[in-house]
Protein backbone atom coordinates (compact mmCIF):
# COMPACT_ATOMS: atom_id res chain seq x y z
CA UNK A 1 -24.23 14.02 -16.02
CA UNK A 2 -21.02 16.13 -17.37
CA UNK A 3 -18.79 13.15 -17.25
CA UNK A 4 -15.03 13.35 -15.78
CA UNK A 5 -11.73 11.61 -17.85
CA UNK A 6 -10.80 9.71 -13.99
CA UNK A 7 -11.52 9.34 -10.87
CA UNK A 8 -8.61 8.47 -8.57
CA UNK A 9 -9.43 6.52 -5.34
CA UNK A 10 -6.78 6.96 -2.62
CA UNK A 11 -4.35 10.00 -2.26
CA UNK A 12 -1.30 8.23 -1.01
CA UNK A 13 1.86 8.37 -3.14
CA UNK A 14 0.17 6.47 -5.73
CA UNK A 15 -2.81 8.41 -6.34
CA UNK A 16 -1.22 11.81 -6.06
CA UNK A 17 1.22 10.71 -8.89
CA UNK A 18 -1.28 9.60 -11.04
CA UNK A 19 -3.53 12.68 -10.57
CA UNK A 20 -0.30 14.85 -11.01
CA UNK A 21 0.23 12.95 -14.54
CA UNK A 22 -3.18 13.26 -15.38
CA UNK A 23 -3.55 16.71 -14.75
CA UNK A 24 -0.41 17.93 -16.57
CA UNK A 25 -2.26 16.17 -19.66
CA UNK A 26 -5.08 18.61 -19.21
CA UNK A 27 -7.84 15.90 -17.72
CA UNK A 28 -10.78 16.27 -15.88
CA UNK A 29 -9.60 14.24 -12.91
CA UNK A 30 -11.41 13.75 -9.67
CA UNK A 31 -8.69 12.31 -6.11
CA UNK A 32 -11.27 10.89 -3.81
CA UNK A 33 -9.01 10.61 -0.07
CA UNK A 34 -11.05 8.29 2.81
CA UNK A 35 -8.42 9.52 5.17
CA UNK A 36 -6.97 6.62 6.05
CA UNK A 37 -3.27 5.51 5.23
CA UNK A 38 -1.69 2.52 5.95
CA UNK A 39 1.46 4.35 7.36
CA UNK A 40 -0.61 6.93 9.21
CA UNK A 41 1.23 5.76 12.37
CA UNK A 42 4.70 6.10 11.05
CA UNK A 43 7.01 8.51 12.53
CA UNK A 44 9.25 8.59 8.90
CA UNK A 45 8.96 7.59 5.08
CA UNK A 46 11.96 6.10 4.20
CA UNK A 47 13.00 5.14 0.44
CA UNK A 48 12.00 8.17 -1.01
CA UNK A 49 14.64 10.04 -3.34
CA UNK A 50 14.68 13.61 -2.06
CA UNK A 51 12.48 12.79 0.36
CA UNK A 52 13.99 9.88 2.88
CA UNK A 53 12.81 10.74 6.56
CA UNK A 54 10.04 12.58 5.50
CA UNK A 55 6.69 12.44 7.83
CA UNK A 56 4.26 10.61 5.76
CA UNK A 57 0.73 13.02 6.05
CA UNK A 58 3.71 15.81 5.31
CA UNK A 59 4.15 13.85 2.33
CA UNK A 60 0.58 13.78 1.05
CA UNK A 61 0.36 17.38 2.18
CA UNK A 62 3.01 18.53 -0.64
CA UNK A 63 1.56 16.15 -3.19
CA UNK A 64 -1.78 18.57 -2.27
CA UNK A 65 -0.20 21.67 -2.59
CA UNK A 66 1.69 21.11 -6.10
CA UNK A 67 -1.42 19.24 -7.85
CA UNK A 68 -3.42 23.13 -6.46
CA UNK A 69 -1.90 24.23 -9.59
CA UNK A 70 -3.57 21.94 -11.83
CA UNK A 71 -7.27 23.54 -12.66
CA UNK A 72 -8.53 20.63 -14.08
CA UNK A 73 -8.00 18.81 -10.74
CA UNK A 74 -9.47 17.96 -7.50
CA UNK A 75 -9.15 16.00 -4.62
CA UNK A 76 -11.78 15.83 -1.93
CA UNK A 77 -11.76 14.17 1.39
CA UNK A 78 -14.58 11.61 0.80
CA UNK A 79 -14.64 7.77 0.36
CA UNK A 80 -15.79 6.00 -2.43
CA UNK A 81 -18.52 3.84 -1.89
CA UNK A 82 -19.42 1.96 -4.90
CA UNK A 83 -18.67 1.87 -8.77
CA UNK A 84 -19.95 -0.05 -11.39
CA UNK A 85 -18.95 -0.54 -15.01
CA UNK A 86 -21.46 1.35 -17.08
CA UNK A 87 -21.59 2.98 -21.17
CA UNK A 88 -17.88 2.36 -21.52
CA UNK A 89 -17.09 3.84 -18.51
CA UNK A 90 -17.60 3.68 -14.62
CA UNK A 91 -20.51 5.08 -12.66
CA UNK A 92 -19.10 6.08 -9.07
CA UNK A 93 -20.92 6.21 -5.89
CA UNK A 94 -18.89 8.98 -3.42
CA UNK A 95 -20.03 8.70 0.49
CA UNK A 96 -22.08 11.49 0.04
CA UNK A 97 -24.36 9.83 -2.36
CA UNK A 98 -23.35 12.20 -5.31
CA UNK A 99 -22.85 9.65 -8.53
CA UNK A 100 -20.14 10.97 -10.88
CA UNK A 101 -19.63 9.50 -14.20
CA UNK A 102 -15.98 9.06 -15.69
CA UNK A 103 -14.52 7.28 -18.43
CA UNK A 104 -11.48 5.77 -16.87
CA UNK A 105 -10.98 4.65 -13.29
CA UNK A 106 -7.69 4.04 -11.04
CA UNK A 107 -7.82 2.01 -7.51
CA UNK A 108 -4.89 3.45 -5.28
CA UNK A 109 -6.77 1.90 -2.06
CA UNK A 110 -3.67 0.45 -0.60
CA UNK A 111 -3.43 -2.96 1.80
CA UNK A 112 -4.31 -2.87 5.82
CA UNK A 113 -1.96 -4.97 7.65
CA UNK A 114 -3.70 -7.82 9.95
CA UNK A 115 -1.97 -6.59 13.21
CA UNK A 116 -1.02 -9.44 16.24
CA UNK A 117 -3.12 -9.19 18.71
CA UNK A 118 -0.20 -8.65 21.33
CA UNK A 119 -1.20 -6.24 24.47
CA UNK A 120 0.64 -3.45 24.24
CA UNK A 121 1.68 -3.66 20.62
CA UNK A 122 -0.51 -0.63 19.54
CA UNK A 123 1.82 1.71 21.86
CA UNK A 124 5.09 0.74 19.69
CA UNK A 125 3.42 0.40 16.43
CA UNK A 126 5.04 2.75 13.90
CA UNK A 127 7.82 3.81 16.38
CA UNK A 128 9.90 0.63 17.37
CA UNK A 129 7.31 -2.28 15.70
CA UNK A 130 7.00 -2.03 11.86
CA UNK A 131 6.57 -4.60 9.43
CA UNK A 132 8.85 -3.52 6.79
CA UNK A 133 12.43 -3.64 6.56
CA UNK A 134 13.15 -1.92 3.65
CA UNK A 135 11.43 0.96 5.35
CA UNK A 136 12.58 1.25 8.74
CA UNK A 137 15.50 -1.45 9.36
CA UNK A 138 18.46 1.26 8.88
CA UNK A 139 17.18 2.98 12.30
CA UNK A 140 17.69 -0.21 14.34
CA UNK A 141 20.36 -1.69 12.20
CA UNK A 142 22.68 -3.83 14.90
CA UNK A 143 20.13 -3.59 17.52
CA UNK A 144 18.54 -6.73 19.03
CA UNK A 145 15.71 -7.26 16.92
CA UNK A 146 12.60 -9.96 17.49
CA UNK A 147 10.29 -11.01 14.62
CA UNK A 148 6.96 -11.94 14.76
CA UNK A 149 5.31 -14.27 12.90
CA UNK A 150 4.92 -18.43 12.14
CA UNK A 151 5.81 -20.90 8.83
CA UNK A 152 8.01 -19.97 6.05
CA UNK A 153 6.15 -16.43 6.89
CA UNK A 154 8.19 -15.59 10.06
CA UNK A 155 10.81 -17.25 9.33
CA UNK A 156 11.14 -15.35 5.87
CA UNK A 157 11.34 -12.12 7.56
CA UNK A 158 14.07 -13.32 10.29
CA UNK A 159 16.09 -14.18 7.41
CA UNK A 160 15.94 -11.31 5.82
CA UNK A 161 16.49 -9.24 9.06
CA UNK A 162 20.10 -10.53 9.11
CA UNK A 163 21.36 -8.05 6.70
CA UNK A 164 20.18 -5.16 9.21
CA UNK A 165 21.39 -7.36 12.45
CA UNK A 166 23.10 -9.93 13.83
CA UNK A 167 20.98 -10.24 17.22
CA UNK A 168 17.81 -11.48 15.98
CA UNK A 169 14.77 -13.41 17.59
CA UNK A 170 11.99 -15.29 16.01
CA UNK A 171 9.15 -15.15 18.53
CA UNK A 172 5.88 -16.99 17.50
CA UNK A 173 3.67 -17.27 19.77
CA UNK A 174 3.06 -20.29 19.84
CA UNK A 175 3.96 -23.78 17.62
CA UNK A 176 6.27 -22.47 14.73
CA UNK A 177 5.35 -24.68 12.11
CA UNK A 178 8.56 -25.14 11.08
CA UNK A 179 10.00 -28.55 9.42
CA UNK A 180 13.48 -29.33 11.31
CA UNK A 181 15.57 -28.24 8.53
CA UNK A 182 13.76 -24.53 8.24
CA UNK A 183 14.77 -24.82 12.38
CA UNK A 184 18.58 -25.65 11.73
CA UNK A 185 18.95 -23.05 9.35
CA UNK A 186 17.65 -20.31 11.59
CA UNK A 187 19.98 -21.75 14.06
CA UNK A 188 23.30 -21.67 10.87
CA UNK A 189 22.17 -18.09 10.67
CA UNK A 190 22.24 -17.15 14.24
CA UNK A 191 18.72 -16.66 14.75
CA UNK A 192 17.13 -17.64 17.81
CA UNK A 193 13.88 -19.23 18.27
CA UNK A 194 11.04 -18.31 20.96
CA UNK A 195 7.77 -20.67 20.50
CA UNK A 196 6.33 -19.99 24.20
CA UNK A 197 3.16 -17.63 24.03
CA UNK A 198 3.31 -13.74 24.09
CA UNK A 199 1.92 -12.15 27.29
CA UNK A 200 2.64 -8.50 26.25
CA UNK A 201 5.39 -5.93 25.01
CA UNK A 202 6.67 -3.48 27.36
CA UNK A 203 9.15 -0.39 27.14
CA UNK A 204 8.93 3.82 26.98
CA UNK A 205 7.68 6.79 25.01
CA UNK A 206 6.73 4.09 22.17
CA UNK A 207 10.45 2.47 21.96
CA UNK A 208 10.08 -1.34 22.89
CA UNK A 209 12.28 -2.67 25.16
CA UNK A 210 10.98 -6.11 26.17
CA UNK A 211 8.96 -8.92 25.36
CA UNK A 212 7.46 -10.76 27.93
CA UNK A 213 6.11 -14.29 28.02
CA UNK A 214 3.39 -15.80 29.66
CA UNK A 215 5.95 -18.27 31.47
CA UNK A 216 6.97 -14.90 33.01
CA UNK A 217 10.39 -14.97 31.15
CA UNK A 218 11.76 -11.89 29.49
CA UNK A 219 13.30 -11.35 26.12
CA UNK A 220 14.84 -8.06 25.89
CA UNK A 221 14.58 -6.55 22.43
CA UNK A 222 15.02 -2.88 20.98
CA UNK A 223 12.66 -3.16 17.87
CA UNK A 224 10.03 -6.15 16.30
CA UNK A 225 9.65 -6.97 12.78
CA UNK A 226 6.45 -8.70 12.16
CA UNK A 227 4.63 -10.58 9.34
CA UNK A 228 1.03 -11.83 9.94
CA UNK A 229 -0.51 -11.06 7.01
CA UNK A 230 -2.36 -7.78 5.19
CA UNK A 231 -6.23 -7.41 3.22
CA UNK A 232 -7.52 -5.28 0.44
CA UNK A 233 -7.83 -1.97 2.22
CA UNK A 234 -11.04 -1.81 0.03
CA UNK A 235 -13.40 -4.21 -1.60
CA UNK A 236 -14.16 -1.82 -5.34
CA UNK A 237 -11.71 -4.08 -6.90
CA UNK A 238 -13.37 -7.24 -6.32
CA UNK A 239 -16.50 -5.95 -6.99
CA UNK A 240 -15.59 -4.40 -10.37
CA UNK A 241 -14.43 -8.32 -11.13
CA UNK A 242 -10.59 -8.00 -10.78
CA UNK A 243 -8.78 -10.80 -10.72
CA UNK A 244 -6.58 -11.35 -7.81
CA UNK A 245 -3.34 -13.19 -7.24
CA UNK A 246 -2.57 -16.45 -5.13
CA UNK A 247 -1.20 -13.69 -2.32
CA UNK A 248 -4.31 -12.03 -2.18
CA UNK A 249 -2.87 -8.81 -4.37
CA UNK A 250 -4.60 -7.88 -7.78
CA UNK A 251 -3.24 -9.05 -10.62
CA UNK A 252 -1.90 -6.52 -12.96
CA UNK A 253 -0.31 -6.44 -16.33
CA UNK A 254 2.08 -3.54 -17.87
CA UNK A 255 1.18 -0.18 -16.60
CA UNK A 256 -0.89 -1.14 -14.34
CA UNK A 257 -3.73 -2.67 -16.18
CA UNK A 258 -6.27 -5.20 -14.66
CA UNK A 259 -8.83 -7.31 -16.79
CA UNK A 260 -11.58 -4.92 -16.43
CA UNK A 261 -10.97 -2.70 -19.37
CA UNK A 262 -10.38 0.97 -18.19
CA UNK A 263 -9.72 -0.27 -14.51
CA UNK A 264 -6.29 0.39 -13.43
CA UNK A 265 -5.02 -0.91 -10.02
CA UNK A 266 -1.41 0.88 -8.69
CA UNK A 267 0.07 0.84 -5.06
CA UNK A 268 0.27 -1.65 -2.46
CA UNK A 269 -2.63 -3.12 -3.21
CA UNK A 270 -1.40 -4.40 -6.45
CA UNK A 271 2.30 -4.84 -5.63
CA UNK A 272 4.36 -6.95 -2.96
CA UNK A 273 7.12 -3.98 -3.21
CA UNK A 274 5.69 -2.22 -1.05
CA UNK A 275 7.75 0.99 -0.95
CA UNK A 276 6.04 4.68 -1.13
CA UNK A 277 8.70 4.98 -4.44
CA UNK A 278 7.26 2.35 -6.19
CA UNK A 279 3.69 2.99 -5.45
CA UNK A 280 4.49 6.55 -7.05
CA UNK A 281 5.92 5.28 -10.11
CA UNK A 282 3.13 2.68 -10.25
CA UNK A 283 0.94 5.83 -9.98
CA UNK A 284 2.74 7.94 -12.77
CA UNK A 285 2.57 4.49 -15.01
CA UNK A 286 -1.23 3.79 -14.62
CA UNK A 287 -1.36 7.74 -15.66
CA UNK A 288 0.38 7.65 -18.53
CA UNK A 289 -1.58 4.16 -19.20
CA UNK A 290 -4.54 6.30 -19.41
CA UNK A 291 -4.08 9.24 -20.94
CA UNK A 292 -3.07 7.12 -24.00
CA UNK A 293 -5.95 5.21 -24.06
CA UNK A 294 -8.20 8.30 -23.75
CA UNK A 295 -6.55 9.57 -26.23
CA UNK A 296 -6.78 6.72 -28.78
CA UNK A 297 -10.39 7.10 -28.07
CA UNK A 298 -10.61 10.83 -28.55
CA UNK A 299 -8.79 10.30 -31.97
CA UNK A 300 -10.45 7.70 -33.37
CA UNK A 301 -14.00 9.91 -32.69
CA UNK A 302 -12.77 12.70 -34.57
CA UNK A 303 -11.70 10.77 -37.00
CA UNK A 304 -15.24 8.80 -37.23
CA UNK A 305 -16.77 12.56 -37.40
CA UNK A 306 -14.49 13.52 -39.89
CA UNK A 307 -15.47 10.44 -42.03
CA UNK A 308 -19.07 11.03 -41.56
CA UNK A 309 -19.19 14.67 -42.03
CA UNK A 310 -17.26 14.21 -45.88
CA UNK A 311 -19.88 11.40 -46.88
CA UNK A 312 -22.93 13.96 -46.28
């Protein structure tokens, strides 16, 4: 089996950077893309030097086009289904059944986010519900805002929310599990506090304009933050025997390195900045991660040839 340098799993901004490293260092590199992006739904990309506002799939479609020009790359549209560690190397499983062989091995499989189970809420999703700030809090800055979500994890969120506004809502369906002092200092900082239960979210043309209990009251809101959790978009990484991090993310070391030698983890799923930016340099880090490594290897083969060649 001719055996590739890497195979890339995942072409968000992650991936595409590494394969874009990769391939300017003349490896055989392989982009395997399952189609399906965490920010898929997202009407902008936001963070992104030279790039802020830009539609995400628009995005991955330019990463495409410039890595075209890189002959010793490709990226198909095809999931990974299984790899193994095997002869210093990994043997990979695509969804097709074909088995590829390479020698080094980057996870760019991203997080899902664990979605409230809120009627309605798959209507706003992406245009007026998001669960990052950092991302999409400048387009509703000083708008009424609720946030979603119970424990020091909602309330988290709502206090971070106050540098984007000052009319903010923590809504949590339910008990808040809150001590009395986390309940004062929402109230210090202005932030409200709605326990009753969620019967839906209502507005228009995916903008959110209320929240409706099941007491029949009304909250009226322009935008929801909320944090309820995310999972391991895919399950390689446990299965190669990563180690993972109390949060549930994998635990890394510089450049991207996990404790399977020639496994290399970048992206959300690795990282609790979750910002395209930094999955991209995470990406380009892994890369360069690997491309020394191979090439420590390569070396040190010649060199053993060399050696062996002048005793004959």
């Amino acid at each position: 089996m001719d055996r590739l340098d890497a195979v890339i799993v995942g072409a968000g901004p992650a991936g595409l950077s590494a394969a874009l490293i990769l391939g300017r260092c003349r490896r055989r590199v392989l982009v395997c893309d399952a189609g399906h992006p965490r920010n898929a739904v997202s009407h902008a990309l936001h963070g992104f030097l030279t790039r802020d506002g830009i539609e995400p799939m628009e995005l991955r479609r330019i990463g495409r086009e410039q890595l075209s020009r890189y002959s010793t790359v490709e990226v198909r549209d095809i999931e990974v289904v299984d790899a193994k560690c095997e002869n210093q190397g990994f043997a990979v499983t695509l969804g097709d059944l074909t088995a590829l062989s390479c020698r080094k091995l980057l996870l760019a499989t991203g997080v899902s986010d664990l979605l409230p189970k809120i009627d309605g809420f798959h209507s706003f999703y992406g245009r007026s519900v998001f669960h990052c700030p950092y991302c999409d809090g400048w387009e509703v800055r000083d708008q009424p805002i609720a946030i979603y979500g119970r424990g020091d994890h909602g309330k988290g969120l709502a206090l971070e929310l106050t540098a984007w506004s000052a009319d903010l809502v923590l809504c949590t369906d339910g008990p808040a599990d809150l001590a009395g002092h986390d309940v004062d200092r929402l109230t210090r900082h202005g932030i409200g506090l709605r326990e009753e239960p969620i019967a839906r979210i209502e507005g228009r043309d995916g903008i959110l304009e209320r929240i409706v209990f099941t007491t029949g009251d009304v909250l009226e809101r322009r935008a929801m933050f909320f944090s309820t959790g995310e999972r391991q978009r895919s399950d390689l990484a446990a299965r190669l025997g990563c180690a993972f991090t109390e949060k549930g993310a994998v635990e890394t070391g510089d450049y991207e390195i996990t404790n399977v030698s020639g496994l290399y983890v970048a992206g959300d799923a690795s990282r609790f900045v979750q910002l395209a930016i930094v999955a991209a340099g995470e990406g380009a880090e892994a890369a360069f991660a690997m491309n020394t490594a191979m090439l420590k290897e390569d070396l040190a083969a010649r060199e053993r040839g060399g050696q062996r060649r002048s005793s004959m």
